[in-house]
PDB file of N, CA and C in Angstrom:
ATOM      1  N   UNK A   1      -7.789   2.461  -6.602  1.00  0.00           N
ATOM      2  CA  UNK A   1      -7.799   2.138  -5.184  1.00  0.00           C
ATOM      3  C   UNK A   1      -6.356   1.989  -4.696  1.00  0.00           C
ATOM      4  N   UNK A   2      -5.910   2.770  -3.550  1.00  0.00           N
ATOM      5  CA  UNK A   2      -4.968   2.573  -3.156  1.00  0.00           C
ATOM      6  C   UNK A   2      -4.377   1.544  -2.302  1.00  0.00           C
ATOM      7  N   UNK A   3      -3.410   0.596  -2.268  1.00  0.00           N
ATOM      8  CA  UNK A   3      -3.228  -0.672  -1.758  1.00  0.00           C
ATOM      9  C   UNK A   3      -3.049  -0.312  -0.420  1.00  0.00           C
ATOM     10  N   UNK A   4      -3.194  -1.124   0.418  1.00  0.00           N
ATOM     11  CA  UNK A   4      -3.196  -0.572   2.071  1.00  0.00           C
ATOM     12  C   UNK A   4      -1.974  -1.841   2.538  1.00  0.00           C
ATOM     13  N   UNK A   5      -1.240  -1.449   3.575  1.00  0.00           N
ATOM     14  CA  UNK A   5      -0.295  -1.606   3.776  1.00  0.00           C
ATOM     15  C   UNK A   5      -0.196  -3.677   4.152  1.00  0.00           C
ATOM     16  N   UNK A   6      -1.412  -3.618   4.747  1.00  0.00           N
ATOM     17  CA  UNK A   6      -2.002  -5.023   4.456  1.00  0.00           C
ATOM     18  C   UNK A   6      -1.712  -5.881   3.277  1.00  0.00           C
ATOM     19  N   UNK A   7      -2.353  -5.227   2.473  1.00  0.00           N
ATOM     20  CA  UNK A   7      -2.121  -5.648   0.842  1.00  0.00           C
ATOM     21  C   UNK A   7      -0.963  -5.981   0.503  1.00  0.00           C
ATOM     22  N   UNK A   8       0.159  -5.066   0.372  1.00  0.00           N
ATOM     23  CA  UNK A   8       1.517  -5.215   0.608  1.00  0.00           C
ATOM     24  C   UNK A   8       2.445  -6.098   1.189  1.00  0.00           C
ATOM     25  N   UNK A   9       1.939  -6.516   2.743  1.00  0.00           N
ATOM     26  CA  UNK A   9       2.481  -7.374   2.987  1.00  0.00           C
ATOM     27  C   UNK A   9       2.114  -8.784   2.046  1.00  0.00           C
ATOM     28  N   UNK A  10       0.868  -8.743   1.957  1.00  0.00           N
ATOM     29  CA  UNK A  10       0.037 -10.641   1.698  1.00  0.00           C
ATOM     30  C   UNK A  10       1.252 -10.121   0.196  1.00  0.00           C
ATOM     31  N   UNK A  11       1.416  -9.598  -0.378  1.00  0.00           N
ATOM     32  CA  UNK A  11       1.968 -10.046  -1.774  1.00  0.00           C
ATOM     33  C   UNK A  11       3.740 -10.175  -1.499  1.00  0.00           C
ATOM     34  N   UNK A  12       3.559  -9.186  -0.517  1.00  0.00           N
ATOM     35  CA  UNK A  12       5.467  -9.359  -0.207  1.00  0.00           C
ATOM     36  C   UNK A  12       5.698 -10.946   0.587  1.00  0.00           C
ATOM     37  N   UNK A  13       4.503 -11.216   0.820  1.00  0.00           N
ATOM     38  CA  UNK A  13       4.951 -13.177   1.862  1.00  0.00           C
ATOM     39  C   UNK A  13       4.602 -13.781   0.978  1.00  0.00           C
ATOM     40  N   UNK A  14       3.657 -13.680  -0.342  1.00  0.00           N
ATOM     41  CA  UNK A  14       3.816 -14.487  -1.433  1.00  0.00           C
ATOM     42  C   UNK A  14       4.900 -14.758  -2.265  1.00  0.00           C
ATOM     43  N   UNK A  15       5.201 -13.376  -2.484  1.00  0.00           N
ATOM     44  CA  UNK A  15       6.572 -12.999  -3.160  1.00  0.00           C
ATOM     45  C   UNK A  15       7.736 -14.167  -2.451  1.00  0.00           C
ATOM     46  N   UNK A  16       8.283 -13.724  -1.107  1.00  0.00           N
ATOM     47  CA  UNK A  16       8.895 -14.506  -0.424  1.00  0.00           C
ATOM     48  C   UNK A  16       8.927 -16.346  -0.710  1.00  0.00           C
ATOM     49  N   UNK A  17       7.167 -16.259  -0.468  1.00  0.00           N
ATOM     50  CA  UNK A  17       7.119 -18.016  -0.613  1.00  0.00           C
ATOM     51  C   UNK A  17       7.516 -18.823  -1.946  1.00  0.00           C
ATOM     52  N   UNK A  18       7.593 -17.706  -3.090  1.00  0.00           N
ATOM     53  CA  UNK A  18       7.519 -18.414  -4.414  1.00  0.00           C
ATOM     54  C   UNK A  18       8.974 -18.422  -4.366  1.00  0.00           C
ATOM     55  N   UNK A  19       9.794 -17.526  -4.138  1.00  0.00           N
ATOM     56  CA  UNK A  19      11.650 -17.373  -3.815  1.00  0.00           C
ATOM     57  C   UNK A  19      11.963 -18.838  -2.836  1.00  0.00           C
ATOM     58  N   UNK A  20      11.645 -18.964  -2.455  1.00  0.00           N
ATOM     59  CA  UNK A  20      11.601 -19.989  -1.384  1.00  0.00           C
ATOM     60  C   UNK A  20      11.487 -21.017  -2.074  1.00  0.00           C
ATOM     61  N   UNK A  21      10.121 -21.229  -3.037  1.00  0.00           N
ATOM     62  CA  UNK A  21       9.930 -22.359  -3.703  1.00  0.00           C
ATOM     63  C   UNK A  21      10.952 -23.023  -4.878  1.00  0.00           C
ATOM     64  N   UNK A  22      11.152 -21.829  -5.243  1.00  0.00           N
ATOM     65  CA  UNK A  22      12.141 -22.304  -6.382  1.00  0.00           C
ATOM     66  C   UNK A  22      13.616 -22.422  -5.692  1.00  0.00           C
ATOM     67  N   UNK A  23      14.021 -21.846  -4.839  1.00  0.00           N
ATOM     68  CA  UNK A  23      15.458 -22.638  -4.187  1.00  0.00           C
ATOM     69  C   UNK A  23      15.119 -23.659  -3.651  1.00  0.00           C
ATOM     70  N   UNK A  24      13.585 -24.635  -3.185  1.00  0.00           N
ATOM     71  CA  UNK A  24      13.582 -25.794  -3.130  1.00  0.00           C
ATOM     72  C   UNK A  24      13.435 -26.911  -4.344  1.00  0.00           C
ATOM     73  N   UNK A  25      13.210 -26.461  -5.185  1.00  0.00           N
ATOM     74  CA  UNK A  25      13.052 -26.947  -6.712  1.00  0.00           C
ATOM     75  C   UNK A  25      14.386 -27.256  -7.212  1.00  0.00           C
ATOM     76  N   UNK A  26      15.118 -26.061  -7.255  1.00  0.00           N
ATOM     77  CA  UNK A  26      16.750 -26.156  -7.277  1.00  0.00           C
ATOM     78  C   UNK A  26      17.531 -27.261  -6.960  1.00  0.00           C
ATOM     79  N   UNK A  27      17.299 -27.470  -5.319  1.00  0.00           N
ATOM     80  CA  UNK A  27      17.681 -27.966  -4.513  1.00  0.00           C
ATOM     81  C   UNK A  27      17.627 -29.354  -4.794  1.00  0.00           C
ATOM     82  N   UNK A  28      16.488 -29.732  -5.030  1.00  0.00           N
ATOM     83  CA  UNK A  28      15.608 -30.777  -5.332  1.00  0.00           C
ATOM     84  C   UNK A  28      16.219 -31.833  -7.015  1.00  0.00           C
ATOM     85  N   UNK A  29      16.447 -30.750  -7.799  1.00  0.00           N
ATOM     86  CA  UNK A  29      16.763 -31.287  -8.819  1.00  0.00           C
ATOM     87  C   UNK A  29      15.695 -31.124  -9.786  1.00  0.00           C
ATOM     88  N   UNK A  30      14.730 -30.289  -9.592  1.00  0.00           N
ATOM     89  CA  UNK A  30      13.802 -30.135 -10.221  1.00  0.00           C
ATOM     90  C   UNK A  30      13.441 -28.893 -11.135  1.00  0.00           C
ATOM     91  N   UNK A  31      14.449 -28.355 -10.918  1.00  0.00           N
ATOM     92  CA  UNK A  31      15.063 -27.240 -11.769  1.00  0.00           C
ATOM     93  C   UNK A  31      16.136 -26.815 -11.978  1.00  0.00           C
ATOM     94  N   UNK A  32      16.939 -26.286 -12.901  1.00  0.00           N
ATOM     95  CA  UNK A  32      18.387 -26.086 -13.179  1.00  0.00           C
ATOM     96  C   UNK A  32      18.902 -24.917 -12.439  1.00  0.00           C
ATOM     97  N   UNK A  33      19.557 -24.959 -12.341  1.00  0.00           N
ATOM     98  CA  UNK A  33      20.321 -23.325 -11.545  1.00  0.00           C
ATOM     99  C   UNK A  33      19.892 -22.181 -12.752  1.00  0.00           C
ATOM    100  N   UNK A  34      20.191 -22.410 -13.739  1.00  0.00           N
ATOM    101  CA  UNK A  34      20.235 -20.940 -14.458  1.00  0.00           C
ATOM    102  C   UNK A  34      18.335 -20.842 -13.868  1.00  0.00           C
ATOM    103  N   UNK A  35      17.792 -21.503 -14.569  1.00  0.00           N
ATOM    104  CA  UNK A  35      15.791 -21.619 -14.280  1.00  0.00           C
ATOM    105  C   UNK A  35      15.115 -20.993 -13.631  1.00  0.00           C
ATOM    106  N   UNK A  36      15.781 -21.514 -12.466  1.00  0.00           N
ATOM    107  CA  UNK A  36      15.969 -21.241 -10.822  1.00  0.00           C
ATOM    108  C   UNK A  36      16.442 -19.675 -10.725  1.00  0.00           C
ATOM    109  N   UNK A  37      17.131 -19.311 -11.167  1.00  0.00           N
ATOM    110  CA  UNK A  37      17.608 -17.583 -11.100  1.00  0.00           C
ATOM    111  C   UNK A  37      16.917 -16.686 -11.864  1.00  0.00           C
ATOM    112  N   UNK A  38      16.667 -17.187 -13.061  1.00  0.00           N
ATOM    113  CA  UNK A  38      15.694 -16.422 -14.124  1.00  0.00           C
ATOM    114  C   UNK A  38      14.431 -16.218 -13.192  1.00  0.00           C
ATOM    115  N   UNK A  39      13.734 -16.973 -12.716  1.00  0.00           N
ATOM    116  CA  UNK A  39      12.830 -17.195 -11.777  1.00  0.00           C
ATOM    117  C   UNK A  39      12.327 -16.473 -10.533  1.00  0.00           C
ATOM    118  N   UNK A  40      13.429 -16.692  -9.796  1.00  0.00           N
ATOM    119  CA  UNK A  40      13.981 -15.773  -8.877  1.00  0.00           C
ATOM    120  C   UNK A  40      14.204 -14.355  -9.218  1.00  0.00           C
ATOM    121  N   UNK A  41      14.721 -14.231 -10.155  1.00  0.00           N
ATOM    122  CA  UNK A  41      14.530 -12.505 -10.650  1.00  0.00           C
ATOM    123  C   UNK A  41      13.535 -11.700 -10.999  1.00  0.00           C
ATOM    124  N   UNK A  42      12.559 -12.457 -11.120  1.00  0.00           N
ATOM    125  CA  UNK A  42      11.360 -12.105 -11.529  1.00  0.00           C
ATOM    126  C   UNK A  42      10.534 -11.767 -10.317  1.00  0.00           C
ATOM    127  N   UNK A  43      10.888 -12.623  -8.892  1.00  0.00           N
ATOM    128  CA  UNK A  43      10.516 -12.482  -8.248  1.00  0.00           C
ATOM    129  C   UNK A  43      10.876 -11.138  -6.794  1.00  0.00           C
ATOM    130  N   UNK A  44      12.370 -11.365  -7.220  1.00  0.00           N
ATOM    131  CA  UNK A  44      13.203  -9.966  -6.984  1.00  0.00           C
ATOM    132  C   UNK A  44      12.825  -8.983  -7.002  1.00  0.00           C
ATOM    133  N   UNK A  45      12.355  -8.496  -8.492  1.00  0.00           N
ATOM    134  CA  UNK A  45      11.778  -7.553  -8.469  1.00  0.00           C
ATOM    135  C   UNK A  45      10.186  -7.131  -7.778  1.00  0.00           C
ATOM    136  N   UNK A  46       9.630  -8.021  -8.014  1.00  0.00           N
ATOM    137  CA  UNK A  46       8.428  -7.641  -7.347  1.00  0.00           C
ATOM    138  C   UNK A  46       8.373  -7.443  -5.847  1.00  0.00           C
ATOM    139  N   UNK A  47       9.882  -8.016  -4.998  1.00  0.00           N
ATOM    140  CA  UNK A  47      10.381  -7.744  -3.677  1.00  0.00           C
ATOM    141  C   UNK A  47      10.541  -6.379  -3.387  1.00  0.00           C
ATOM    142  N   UNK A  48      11.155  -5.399  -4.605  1.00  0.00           N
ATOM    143  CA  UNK A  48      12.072  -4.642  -4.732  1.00  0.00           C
ATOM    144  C   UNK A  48      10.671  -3.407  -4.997  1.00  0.00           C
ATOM    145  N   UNK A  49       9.870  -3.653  -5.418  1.00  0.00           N
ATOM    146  CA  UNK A  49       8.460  -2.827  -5.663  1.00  0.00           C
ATOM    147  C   UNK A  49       7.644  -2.698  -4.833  1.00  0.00           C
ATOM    148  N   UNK A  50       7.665  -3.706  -4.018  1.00  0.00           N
ATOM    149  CA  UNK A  50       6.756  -3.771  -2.657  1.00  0.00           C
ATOM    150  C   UNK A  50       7.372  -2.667  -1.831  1.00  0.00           C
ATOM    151  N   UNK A  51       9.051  -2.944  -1.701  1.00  0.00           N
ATOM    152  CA  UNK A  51       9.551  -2.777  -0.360  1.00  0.00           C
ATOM    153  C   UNK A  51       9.708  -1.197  -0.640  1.00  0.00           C
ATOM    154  N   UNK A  52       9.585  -0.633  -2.152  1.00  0.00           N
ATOM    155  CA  UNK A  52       9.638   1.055  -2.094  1.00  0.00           C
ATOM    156  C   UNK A  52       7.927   1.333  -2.043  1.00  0.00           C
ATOM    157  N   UNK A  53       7.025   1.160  -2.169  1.00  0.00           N
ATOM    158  CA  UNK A  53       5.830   1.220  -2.043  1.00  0.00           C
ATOM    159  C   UNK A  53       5.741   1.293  -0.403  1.00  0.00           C
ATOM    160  N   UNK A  54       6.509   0.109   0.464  1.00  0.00           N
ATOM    161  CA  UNK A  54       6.393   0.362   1.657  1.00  0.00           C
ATOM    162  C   UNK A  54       6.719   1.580   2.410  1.00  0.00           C
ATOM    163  N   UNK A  55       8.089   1.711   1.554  1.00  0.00           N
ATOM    164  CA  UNK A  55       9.107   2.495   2.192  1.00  0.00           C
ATOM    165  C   UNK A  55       8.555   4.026   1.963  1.00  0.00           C
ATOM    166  N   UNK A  56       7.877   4.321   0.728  1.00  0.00           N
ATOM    167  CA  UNK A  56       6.456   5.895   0.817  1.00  0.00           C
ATOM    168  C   UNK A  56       5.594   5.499   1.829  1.00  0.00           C
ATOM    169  N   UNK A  57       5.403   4.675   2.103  1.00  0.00           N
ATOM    170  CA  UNK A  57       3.945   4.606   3.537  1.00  0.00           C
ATOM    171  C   UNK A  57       5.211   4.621   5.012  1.00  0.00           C
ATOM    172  N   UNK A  58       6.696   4.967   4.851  1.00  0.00           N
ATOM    173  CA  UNK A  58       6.960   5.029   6.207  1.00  0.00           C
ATOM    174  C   UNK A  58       7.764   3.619   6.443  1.00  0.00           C
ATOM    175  N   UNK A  59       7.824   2.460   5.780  1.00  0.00           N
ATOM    176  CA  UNK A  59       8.079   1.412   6.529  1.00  0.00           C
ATOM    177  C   UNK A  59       9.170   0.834   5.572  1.00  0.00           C
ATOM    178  N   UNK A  60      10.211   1.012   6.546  1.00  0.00           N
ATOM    179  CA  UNK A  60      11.338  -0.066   5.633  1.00  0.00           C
ATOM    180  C   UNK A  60      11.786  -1.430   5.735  1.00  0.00           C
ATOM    181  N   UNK A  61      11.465  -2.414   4.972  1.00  0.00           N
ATOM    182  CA  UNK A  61      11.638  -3.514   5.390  1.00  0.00           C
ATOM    183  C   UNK A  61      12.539  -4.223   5.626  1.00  0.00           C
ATOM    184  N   UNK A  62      14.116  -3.581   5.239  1.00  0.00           N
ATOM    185  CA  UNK A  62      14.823  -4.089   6.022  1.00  0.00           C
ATOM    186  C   UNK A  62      15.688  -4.027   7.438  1.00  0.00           C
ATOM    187  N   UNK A  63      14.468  -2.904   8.261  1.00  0.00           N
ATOM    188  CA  UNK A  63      14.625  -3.072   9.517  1.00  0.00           C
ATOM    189  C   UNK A  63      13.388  -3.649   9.981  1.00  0.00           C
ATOM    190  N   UNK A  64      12.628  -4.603   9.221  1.00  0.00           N
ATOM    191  CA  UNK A  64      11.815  -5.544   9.815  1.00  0.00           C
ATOM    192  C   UNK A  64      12.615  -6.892  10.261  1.00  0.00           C
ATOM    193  N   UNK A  65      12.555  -7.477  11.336  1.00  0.00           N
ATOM    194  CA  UNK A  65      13.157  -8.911  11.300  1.00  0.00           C
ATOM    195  C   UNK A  65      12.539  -9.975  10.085  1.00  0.00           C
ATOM    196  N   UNK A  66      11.390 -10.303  10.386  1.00  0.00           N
ATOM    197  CA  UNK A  66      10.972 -11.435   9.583  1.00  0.00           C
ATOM    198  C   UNK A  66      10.998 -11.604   7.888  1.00  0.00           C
ATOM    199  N   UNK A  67      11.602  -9.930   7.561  1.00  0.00           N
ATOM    200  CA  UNK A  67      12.173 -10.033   5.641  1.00  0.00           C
ATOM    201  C   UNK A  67      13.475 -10.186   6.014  1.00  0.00           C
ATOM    202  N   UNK A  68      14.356 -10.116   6.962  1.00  0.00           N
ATOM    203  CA  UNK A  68      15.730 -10.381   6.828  1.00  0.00           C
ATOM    204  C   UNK A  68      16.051 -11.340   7.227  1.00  0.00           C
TER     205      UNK A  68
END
């Protein structure tokens, strides 16, 4: 089944929220910086998979406002 562009987003604002989460964790003291980046990279990539998946359906996300 092919993912519909829908799909894409809900995992690219998850993606986002978990990046988010862990620079508040960071922040917080509740995780170490290196943790926090290992973390974050993991999540990077799955940014980085979405946004060429988008970018074959036509849509690049970083001329969307709300990913930049």
């Amino acid at each position: 089944m092919e993912e519909t562009v829908e799909d894409l987003d809900e995992e690219l604002q998850k993606a986002l929220s978990e990046i988010e989460n862990i620079a508040a964790k960071v922040y917080e003291g509740k995780m170490d910086a290196y943790e926090g980046f290992m973390e974050t990279e993991k999540y990077n990539k799955i940014v980085l998979e979405i946004g060429n998946k988008l970018k074959e359906k036509g849509i690049d996300i970083t001329q969307i406002k709300e990913y930049q």
